[in-house]
Protein backbone atom coordinates (compact mmCIF):
# COMPACT_ATOMS: atom_id res chain seq x y z
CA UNK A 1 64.58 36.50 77.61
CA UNK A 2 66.38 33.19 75.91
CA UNK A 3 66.37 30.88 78.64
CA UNK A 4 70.19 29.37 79.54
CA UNK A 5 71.15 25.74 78.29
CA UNK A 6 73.28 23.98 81.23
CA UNK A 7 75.15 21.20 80.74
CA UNK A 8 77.23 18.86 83.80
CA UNK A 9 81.12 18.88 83.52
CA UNK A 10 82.27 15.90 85.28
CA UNK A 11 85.61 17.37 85.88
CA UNK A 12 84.74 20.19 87.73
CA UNK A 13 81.77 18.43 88.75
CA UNK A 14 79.61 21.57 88.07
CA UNK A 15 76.42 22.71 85.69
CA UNK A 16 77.75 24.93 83.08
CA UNK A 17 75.98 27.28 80.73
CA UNK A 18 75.77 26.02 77.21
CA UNK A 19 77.45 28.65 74.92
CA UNK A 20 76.06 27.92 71.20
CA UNK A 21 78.69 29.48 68.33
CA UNK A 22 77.16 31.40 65.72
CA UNK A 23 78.38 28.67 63.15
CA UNK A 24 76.97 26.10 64.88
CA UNK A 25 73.54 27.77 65.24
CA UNK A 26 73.85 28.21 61.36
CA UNK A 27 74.58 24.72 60.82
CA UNK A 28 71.18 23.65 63.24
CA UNK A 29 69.22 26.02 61.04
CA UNK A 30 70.38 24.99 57.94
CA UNK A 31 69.65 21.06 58.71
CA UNK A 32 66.35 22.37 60.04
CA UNK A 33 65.09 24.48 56.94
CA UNK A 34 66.61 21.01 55.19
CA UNK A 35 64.59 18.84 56.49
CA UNK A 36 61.69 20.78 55.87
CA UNK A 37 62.14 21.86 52.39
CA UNK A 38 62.21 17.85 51.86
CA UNK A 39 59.49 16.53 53.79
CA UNK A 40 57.61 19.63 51.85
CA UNK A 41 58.68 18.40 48.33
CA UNK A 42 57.86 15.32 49.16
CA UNK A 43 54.39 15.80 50.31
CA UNK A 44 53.80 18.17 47.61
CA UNK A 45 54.53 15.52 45.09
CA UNK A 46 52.73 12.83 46.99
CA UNK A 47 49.28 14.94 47.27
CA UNK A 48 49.80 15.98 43.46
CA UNK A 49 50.37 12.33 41.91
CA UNK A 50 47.65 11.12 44.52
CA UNK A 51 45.26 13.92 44.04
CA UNK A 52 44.10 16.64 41.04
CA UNK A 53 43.76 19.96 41.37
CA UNK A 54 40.23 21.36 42.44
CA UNK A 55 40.09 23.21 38.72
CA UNK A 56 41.31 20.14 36.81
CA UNK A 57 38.70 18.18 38.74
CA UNK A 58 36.05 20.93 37.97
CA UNK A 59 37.07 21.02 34.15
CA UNK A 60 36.77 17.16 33.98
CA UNK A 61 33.16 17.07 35.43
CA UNK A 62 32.19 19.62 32.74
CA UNK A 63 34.30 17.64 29.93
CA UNK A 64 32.23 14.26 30.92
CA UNK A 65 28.85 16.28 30.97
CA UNK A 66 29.51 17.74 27.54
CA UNK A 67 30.31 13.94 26.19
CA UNK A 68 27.09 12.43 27.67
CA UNK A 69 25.38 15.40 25.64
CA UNK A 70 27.04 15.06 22.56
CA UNK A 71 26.37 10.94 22.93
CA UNK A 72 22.54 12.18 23.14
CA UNK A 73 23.29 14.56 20.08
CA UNK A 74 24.61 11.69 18.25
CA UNK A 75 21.58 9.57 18.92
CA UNK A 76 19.24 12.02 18.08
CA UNK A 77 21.05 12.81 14.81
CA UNK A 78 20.94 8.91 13.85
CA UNK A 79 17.16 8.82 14.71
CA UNK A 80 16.58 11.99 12.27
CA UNK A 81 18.64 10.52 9.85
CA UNK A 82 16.62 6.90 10.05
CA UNK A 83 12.89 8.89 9.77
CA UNK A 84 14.51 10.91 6.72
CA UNK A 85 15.69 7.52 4.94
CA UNK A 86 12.33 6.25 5.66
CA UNK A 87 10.65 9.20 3.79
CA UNK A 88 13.05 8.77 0.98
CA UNK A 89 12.48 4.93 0.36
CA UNK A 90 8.72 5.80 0.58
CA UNK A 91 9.69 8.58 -2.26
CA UNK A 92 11.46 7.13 -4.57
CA UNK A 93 9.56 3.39 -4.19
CA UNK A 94 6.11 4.45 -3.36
CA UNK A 95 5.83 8.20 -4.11
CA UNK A 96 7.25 8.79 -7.38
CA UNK A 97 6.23 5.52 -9.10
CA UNK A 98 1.98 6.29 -8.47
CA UNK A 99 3.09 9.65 -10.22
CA UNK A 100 5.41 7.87 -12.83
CA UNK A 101 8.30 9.71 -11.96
CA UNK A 102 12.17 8.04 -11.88
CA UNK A 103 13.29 7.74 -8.42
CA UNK A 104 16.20 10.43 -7.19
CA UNK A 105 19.72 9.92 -7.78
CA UNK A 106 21.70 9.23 -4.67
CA UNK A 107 24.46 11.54 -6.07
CA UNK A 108 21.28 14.35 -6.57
CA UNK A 109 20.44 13.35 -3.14
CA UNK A 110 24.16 14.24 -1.38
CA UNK A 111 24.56 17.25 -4.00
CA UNK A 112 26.47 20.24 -2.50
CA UNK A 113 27.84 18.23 0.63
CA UNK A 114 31.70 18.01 -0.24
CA UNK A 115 32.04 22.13 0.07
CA UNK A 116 30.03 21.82 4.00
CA UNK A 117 32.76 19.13 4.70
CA UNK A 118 35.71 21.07 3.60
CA UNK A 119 33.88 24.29 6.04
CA UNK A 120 34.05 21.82 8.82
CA UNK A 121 37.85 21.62 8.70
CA UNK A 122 38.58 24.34 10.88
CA UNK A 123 36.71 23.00 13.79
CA UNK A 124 39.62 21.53 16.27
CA UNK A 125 37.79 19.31 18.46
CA UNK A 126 36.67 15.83 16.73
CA UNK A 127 33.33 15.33 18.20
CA UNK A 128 32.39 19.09 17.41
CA UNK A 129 33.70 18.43 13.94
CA UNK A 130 32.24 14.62 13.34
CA UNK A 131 28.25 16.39 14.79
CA UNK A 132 28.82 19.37 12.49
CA UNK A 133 29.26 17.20 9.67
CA UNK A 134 26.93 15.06 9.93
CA UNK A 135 24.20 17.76 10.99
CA UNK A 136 25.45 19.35 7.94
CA UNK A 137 24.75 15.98 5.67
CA UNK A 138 21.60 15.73 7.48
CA UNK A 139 20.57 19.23 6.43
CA UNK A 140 21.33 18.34 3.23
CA UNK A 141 19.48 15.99 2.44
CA UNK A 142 16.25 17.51 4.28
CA UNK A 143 16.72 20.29 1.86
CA UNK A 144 16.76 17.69 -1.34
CA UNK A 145 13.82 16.07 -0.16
CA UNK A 146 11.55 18.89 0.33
CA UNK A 147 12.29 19.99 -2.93
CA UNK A 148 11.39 16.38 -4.24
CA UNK A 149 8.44 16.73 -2.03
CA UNK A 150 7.65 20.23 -3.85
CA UNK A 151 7.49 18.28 -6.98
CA UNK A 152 5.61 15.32 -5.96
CA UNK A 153 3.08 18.09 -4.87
CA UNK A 154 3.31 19.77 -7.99
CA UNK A 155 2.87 16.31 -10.17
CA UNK A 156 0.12 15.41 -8.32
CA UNK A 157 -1.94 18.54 -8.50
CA UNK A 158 -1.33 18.07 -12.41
CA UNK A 159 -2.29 14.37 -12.28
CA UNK A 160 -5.34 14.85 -10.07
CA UNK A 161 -6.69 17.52 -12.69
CA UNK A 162 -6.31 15.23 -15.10
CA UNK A 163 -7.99 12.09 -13.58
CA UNK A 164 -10.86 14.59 -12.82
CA UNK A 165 -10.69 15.49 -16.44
CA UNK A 166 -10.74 11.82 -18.16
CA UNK A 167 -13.73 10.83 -19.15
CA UNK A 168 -14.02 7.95 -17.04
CA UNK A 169 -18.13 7.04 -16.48
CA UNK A 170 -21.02 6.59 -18.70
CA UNK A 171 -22.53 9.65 -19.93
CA UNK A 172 -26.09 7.83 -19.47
CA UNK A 173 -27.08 5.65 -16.05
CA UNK A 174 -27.50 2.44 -16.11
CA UNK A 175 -31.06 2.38 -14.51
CA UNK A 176 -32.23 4.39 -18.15
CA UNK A 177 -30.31 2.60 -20.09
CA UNK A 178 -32.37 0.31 -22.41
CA UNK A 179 -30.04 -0.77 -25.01
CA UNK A 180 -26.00 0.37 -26.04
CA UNK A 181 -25.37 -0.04 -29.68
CA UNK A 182 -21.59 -0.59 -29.61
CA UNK A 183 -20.78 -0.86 -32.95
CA UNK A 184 -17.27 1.96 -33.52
CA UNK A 185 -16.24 2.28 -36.85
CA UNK A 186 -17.72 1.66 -40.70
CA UNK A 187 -21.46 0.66 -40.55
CA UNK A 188 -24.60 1.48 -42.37
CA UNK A 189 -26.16 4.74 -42.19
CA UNK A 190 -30.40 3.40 -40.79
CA UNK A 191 -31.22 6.62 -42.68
CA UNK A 192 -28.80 7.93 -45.48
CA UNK A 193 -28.55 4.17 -46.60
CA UNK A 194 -24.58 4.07 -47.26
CA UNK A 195 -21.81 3.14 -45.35
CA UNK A 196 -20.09 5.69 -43.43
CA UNK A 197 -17.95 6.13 -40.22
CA UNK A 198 -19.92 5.41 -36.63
CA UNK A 199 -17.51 7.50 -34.44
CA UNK A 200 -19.19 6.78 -31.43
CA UNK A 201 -21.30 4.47 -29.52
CA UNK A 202 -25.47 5.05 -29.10
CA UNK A 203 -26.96 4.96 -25.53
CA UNK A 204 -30.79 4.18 -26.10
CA UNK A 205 -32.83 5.63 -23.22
CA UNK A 206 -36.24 7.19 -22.61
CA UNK A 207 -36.59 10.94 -24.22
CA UNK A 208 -35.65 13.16 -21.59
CA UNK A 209 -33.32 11.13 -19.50
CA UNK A 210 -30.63 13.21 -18.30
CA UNK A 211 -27.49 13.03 -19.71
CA UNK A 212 -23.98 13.42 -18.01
CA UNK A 213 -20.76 15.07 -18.55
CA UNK A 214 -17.88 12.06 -18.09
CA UNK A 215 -15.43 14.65 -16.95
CA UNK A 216 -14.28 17.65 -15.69
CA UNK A 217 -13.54 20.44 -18.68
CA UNK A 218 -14.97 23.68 -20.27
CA UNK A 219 -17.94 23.64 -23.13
CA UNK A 220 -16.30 24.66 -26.20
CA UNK A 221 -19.77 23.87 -28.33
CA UNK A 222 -23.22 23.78 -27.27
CA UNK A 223 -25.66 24.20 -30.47
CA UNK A 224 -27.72 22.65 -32.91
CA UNK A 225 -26.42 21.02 -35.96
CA UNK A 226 -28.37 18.92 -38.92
CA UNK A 227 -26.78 15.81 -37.96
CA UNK A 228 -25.92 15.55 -34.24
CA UNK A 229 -28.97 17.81 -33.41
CA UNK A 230 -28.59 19.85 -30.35
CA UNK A 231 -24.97 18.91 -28.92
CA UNK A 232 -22.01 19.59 -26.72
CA UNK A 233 -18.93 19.64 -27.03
CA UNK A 234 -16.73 19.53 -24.23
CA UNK A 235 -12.69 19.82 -23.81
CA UNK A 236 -11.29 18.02 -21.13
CA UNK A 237 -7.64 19.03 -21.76
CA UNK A 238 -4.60 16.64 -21.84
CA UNK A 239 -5.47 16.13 -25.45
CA UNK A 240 -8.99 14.54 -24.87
CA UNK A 241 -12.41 15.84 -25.93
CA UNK A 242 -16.40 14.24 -25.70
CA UNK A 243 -19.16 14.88 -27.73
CA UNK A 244 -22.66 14.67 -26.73
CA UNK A 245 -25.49 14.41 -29.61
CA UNK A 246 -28.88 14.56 -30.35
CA UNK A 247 -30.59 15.67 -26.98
CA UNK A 248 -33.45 17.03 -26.50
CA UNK A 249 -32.50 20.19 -25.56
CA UNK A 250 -28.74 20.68 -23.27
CA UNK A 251 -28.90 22.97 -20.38
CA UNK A 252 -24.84 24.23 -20.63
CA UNK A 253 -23.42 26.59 -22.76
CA UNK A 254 -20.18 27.57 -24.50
CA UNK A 255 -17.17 28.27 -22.09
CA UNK A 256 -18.79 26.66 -18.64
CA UNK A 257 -16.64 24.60 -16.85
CA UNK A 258 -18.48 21.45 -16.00
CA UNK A 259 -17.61 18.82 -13.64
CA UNK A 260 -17.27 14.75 -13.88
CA UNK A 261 -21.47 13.47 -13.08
CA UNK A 262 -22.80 17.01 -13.88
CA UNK A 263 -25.62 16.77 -16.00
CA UNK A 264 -25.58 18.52 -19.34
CA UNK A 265 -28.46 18.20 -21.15
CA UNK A 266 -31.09 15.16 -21.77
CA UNK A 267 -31.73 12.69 -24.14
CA UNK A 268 -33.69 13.25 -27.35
CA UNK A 269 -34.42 12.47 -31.13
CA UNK A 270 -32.93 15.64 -33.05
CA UNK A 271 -30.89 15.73 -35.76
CA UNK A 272 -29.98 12.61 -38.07
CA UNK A 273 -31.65 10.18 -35.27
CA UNK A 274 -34.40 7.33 -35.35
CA UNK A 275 -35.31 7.52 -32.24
CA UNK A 276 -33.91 8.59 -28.83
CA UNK A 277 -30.70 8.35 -27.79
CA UNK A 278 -27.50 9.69 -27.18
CA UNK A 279 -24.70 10.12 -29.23
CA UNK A 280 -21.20 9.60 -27.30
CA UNK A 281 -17.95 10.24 -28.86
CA UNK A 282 -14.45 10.27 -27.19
CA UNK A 283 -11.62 12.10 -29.23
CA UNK A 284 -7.79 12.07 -27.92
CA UNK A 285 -5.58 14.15 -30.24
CA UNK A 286 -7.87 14.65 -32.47
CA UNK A 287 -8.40 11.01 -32.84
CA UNK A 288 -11.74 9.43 -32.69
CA UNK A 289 -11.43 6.18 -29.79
CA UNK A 290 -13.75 3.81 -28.65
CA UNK A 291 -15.78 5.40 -25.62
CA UNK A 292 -16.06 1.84 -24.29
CA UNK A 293 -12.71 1.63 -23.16
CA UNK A 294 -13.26 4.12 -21.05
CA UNK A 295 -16.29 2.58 -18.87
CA UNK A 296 -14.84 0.13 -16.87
CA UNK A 297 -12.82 2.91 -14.72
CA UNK A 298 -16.27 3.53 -13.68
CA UNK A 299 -18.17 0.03 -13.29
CA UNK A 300 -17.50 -2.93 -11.42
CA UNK A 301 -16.44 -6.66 -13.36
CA UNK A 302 -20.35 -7.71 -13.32
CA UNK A 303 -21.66 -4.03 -14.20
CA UNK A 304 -19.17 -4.07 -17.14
CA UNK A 305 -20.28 -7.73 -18.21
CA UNK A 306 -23.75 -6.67 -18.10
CA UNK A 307 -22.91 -3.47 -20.38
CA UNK A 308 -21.38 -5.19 -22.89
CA UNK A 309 -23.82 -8.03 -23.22
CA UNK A 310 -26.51 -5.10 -23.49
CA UNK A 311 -24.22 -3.80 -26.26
CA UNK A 312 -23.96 -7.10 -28.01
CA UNK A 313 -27.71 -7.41 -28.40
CA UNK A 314 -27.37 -4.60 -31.05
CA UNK A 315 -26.49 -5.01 -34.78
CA UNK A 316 -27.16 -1.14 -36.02
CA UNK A 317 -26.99 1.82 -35.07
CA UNK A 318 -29.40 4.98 -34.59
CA UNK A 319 -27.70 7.81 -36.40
């Protein structure tokens, strides 16, 4: 039950029921729902301006989390990208020069990274696209340098076979040798009494001291002969070959590999000889060379000095 509305009528000096017309109740309503609709709106667009929406809020969190990550991305991109320049300075200036290769190219170094760029065009967002393509760079080059590292390898196996292979020490020791006879080259025969090549140098040393192989490489010849006596003849590779001659008797035979220090036989007086010694001869392509150029790989400054003022005190040969 709507309770009555009175109202005091000073004329008839009474309390009289307020009687509300229909258009005036509209009109009260209408100012009512009014007012309300405004102050709504208006606090509506107050809260909005003045605060974001709980999922736009959300969504920036995550969008600031991702960028901190992609900041440590980027960091950990540039350090992987420092370390790999590091390893291909030490390539190119360190590396490849011991092996006497030519550095890389940069172009051969960046090879095959202008079709990954064009890839990374699709890729909307700009950090997403600037990480790709730099992972992609990175990649890149990683895959270059292995191969250059594959090669290095490769090179180095070859030139380590053929260091081991040189003949690089003195096929006799010092402590038993007595006397070197370094003359290389036209001299008279002590026996045949002419002048003919000396292709070698003569190690004078007590009968039976052993005798050593000055490299790694395969026997091709171990046998007697009338001039050299027992010998051996061993092929190094690489173009280089040393002969070993008139030993007593050689302990190796045709096709063994042999290593660098490995003793081959010992020193005698067969053949074409005067007395005992060894007969040392270094070929490269075929080409006799003096053996003495080879020493000094093996010998210190003063052991070297000594050598060659042991050599000098000789002014013939043996064979």
């Amino acid at each position: 039950m709507n309770r009555m509305r009175y109202i005091y009528n000073a004329e008839t000096c009474k309390y009289e029921p307020v009687i509300v017309s229909p258009k005036d109740a509209a009109k009260k309503l209408f100012q009512f729902l009014a007012i309300t609709f405004t102050l709504g709106v208006g606090g509506l667009i107050y809260f909005n301006s003045t605060f974001a929406p709980v999922d736009e809020t959300i969504q920036t969190q995550i969008n600031q989390g991702l960028k901190a990550e992609w900041q440590v991305l980027y960091k950990q991109l540039d350090r992987a990208s420092d370390q790999l320049h590091a390893l291909e300075h030490n390539d190119d200036q360190n590396y490849r020069v011991i092996l006497d290769l030519e550095p890389l190219d940069q172009s051969q170094r960046e090879a095959g990274v202008g079709g990954r760029e064009k890839a990374s065009e699709s890729i909307m967002y700009p950090l997403v696209r600037q990480a790709y393509e730099q992972a992609e760079k990175l990649k890149n080059r990683l895959e270059i340098e292995a191969q250059s590292l594959q090669q290095l390898q490769e090179e180095l196996n070859k030139k380590e076979k053929m260091w081991a292979s040189r003949p690089a020490i003195q096929p006799v020791s010092n402590k038993d040798l007595t006397r070197l006879h370094t003359l290389f080259g036209l001299r008279m025969h002590p026996l045949l009494g002419y002048v003919r090549p000396h292709n070698g140098l003569d190690f004078t040393a007590p009968q039976g001291a052993p005798i050593y192989a000055t490299g790694d490489g395969s026997v091709s010849i171990a046998q007697y002969s009338e001039s050299l006596g027992n010998m051996v003849f061993v092929d190094h590779g690489f173009g280089l070959q040393t002969r070993y001659g008139h030993m007593t008797k050689s302990i190796v035979h045709a096709g063994e590999r042999v290593k660098r220090g490995q003793v081959i036989g010992y020193v005698g007086n067969t053949g074409t000889s005067v007395g005992p010694h060894l007969h040392y001869e270094v070929l490269y392509q075929g080409t006799y060379v003096n053996p003495i150029n080879f020493f000094q790989r093996d010998l210190n400054n003063r052991e070297y000095e000594k050598l060659i003022e042991i050599g000098s005190q000789s002014v013939t040969s043996l064979d």
